[in-house]
N, C-alpha and C. Protein backbone atom coordinates (compact mmCIF):
# COMPACT_ATOMS: atom_id res chain seq x y z
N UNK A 1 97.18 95.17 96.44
CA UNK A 1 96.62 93.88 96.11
C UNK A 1 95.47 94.09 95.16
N UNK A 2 95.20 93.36 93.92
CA UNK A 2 93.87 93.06 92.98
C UNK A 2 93.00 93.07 93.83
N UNK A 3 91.86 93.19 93.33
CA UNK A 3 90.61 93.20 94.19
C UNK A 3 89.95 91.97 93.66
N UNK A 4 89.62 90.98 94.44
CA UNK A 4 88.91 90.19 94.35
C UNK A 4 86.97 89.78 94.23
N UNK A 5 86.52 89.77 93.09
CA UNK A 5 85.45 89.43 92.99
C UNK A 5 84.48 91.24 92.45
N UNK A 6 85.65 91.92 92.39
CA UNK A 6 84.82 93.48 91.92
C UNK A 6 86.35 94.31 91.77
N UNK A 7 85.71 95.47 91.10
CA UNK A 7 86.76 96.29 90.49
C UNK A 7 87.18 97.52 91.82
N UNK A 8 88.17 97.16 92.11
CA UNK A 8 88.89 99.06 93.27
C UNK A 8 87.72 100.04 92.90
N UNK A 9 87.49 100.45 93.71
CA UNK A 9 86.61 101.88 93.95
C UNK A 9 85.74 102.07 92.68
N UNK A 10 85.40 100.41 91.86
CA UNK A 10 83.64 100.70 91.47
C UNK A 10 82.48 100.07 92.15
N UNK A 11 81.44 100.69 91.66
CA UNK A 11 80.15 100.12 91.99
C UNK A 11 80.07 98.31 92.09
N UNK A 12 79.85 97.42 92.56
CA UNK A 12 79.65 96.48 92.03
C UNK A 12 78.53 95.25 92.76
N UNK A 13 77.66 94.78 92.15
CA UNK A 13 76.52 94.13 93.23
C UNK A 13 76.89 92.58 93.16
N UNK A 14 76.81 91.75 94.55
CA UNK A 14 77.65 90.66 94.68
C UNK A 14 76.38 89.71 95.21
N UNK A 15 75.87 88.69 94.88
CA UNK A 15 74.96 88.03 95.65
C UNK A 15 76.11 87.18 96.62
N UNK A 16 75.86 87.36 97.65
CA UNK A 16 76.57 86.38 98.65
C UNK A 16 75.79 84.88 98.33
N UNK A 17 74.78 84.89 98.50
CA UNK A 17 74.58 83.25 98.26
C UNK A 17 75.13 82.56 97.51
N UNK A 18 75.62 82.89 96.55
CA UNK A 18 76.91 82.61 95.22
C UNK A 18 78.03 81.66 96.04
N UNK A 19 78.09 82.47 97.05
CA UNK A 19 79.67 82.24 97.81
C UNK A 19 79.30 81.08 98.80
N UNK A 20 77.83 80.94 99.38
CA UNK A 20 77.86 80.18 100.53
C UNK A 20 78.40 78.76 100.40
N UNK A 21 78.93 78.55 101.65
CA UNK A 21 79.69 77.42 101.45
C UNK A 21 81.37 77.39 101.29
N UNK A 22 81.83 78.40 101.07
CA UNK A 22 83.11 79.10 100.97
C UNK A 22 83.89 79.39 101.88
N UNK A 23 84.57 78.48 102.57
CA UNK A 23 85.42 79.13 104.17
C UNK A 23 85.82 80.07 104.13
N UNK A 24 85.82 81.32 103.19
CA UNK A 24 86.55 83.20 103.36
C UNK A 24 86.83 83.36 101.50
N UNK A 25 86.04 84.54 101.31
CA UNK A 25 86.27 84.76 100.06
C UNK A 25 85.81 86.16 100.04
N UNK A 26 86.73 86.85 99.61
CA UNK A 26 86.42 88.07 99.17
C UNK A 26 86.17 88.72 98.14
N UNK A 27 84.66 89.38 98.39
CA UNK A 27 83.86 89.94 97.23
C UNK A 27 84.21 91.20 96.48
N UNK A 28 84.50 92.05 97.86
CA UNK A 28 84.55 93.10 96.89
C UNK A 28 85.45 94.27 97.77
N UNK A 29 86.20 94.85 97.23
CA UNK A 29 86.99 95.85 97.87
C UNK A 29 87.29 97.21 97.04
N UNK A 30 87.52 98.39 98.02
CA UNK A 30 88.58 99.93 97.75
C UNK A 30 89.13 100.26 98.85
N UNK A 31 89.64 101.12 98.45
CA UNK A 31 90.60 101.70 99.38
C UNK A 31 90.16 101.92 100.37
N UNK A 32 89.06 102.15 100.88
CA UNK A 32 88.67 102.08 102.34
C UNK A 32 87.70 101.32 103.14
N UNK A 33 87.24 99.81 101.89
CA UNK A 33 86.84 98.61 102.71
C UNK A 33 86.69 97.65 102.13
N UNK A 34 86.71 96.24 102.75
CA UNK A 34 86.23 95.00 101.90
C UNK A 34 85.31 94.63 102.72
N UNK A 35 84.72 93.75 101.46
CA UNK A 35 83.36 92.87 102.18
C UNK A 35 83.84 91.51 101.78
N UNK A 36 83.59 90.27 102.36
CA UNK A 36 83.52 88.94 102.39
C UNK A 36 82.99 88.06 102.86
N UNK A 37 82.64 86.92 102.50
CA UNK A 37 81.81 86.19 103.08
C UNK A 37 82.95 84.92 103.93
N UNK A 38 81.80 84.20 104.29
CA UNK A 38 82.73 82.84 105.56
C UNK A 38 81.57 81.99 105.82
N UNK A 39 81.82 80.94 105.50
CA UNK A 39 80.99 79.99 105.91
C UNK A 39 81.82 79.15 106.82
N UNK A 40 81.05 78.33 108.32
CA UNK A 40 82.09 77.46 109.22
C UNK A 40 81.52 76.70 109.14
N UNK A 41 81.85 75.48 109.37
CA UNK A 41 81.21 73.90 109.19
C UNK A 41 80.63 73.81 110.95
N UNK A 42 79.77 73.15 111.27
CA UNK A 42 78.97 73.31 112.43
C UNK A 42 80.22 72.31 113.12
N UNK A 43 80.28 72.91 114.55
CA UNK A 43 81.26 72.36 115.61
C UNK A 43 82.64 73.14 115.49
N UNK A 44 82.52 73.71 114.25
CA UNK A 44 84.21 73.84 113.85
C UNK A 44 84.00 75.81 114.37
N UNK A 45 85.35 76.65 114.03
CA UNK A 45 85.26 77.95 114.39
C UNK A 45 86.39 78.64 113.01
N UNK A 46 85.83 79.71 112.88
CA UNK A 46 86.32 80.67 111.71
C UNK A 46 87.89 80.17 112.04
N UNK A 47 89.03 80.23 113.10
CA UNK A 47 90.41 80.11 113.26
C UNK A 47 91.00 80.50 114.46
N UNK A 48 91.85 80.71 114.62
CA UNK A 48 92.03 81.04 115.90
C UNK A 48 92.17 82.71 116.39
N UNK A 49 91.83 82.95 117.64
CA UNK A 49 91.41 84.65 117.97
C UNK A 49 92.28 84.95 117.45
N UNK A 50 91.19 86.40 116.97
CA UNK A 50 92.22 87.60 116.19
C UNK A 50 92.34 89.08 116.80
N UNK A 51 93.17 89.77 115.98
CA UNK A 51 93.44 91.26 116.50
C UNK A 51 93.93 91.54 115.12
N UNK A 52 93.03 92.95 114.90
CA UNK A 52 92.73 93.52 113.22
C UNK A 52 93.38 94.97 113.81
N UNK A 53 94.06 95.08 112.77
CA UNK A 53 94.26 96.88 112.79
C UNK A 53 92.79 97.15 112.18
N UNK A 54 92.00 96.54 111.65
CA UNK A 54 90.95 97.42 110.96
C UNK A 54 89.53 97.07 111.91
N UNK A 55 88.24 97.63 111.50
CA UNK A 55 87.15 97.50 112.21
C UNK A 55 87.17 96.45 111.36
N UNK A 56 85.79 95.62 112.14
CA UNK A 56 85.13 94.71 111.30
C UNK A 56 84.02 94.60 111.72
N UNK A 57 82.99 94.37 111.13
CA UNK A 57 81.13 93.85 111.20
C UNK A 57 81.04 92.98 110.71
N UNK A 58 80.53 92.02 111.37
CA UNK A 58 79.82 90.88 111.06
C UNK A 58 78.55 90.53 111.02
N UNK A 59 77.67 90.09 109.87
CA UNK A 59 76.67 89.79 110.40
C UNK A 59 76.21 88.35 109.47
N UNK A 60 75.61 88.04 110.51
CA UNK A 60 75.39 86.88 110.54
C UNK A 60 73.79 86.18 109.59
N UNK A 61 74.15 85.67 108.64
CA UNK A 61 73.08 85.03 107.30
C UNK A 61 72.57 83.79 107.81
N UNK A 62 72.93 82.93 108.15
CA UNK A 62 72.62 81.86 108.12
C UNK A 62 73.27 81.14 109.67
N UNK A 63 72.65 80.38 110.58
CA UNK A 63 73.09 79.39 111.52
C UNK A 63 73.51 80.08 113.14
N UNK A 64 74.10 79.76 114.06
CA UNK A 64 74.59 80.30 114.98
C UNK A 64 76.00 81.01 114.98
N UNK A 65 76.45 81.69 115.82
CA UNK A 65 77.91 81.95 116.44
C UNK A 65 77.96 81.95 117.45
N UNK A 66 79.19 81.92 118.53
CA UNK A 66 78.95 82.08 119.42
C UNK A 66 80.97 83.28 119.12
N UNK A 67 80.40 84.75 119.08
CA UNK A 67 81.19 85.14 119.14
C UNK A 67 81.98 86.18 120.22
N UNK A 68 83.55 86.03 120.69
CA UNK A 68 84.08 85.96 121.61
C UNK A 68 85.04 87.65 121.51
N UNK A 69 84.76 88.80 122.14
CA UNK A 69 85.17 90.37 122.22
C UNK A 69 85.57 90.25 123.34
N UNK A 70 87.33 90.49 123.28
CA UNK A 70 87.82 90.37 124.86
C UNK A 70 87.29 89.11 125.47
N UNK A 71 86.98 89.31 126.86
CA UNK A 71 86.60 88.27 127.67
C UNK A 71 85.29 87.50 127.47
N UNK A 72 84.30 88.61 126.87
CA UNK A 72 83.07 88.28 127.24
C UNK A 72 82.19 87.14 125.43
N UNK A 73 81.43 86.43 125.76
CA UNK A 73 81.02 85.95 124.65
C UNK A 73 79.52 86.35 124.27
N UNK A 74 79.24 86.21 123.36
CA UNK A 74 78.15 86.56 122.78
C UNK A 74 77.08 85.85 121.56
N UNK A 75 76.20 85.34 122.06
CA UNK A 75 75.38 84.82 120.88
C UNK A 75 74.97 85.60 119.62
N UNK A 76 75.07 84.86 118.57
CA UNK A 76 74.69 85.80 117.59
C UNK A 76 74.02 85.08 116.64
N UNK A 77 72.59 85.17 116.28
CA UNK A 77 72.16 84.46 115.02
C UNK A 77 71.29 84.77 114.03
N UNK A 78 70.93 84.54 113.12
CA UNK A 78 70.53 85.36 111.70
C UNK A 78 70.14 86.86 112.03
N UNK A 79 70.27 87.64 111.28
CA UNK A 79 69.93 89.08 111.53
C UNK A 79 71.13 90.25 112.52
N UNK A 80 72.02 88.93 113.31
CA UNK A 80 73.07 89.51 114.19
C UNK A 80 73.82 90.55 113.46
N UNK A 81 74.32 91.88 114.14
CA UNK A 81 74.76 92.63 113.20
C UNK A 81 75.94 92.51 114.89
N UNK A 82 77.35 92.42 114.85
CA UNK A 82 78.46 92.40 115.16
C UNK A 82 79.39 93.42 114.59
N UNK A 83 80.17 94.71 116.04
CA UNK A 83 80.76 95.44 115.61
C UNK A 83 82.21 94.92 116.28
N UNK A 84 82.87 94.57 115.68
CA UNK A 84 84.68 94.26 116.47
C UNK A 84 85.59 95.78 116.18
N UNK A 85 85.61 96.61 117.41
CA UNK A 85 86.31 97.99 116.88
C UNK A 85 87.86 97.01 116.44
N UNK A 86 88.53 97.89 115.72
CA UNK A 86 90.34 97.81 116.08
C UNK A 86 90.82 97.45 117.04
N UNK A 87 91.51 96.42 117.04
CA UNK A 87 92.76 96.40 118.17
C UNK A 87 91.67 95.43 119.25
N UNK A 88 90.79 94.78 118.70
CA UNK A 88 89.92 94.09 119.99
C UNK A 88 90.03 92.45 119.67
N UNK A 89 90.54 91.49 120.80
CA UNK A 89 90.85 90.57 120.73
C UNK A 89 89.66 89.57 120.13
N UNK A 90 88.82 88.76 119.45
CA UNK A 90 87.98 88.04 118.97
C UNK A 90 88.27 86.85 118.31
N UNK A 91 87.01 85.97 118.59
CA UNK A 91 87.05 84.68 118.10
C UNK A 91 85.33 84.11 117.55
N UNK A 92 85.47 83.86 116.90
CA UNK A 92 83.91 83.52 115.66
C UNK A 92 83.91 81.66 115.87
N UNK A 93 83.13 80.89 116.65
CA UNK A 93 82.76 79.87 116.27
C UNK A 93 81.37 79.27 116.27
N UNK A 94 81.34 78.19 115.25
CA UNK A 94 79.70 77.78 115.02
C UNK A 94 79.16 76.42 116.28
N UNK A 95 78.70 76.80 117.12
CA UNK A 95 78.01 75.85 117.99
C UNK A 95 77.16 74.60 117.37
N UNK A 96 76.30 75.38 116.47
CA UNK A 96 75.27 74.60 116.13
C UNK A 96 75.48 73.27 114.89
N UNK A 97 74.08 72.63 114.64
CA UNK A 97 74.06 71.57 114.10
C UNK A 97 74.58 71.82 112.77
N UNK A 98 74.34 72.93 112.16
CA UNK A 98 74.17 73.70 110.44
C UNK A 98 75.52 74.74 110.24
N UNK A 99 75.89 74.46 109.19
CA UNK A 99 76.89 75.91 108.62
C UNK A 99 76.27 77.18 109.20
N UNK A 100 77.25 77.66 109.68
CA UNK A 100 77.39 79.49 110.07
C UNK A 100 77.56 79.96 108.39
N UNK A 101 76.83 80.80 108.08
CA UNK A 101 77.36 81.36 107.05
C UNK A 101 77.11 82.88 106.96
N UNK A 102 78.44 84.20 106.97
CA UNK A 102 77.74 85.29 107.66
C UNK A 102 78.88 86.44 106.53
N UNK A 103 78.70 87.53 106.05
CA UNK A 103 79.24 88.42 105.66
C UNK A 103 80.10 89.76 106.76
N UNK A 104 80.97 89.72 106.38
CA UNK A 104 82.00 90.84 106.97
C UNK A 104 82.38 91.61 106.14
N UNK A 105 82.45 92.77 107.05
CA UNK A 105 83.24 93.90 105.83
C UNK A 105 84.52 94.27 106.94
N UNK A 106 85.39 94.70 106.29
CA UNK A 106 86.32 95.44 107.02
C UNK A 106 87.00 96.65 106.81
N UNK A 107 87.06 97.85 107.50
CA UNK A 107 87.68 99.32 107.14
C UNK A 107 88.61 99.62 108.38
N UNK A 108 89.72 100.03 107.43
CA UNK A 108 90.15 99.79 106.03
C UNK A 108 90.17 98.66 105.54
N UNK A 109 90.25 97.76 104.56
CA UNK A 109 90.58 96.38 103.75
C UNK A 109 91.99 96.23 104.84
N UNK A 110 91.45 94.81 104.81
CA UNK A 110 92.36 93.54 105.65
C UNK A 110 93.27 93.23 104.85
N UNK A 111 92.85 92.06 104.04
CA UNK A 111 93.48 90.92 103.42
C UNK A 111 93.60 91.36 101.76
């Protein structure tokens, strides 16, 4: 797949604030990760739980989450740094009054 928003395995510097506001857009990728941003509209949630062959980190820029690893849930808000290993069931939604707006990377590249 093209790499979206930067060139395969170069250097490239991305201001996310560019993107905020963007329900999933991907900035920048190589062969062994992408980064992207996600903004959720407050009440609403990233989609429905997932399961990644790849890791993913999340962390969280702007607003609440209330995000869901296996059984257990977890608050997360500005500064939140979120590790989802492989193969772990999860779900990302925004509780609060304001857009969630939070950057992920994933290794290897997802999407």
């Amino acid at each position: 797949m093209p790499p979206r928003g930067g060139s395969r395995d170069a250097v490239s510097v991305v201001n996310v604030f560019a993107h905020r506001g963007e329900f999933f857009r991907v900035l920048q990728e190589t062969q062994r990760s992408q980064t992207a941003v996600m903004t959720v509209a407050p009440a609403a949630d990233a989609g429905p739980p997932e399961v990644h062959d790849a890791d993913q980190i999340v962390y969280v820029v702007e607003g609440e989450a209330i995000v869901t690893l296996g059984d257990d849930e977890h608050k997360a808000g500005p500064g939140a740094l979120v590790m989802i290993p492989a193969g772990t069931r999860h779900h990302v939604r925004n509780p609060g009054p304001t857009p969630l707006f939070f950057v992920t990377v994933y290794a290897p590249p997802e999407y």
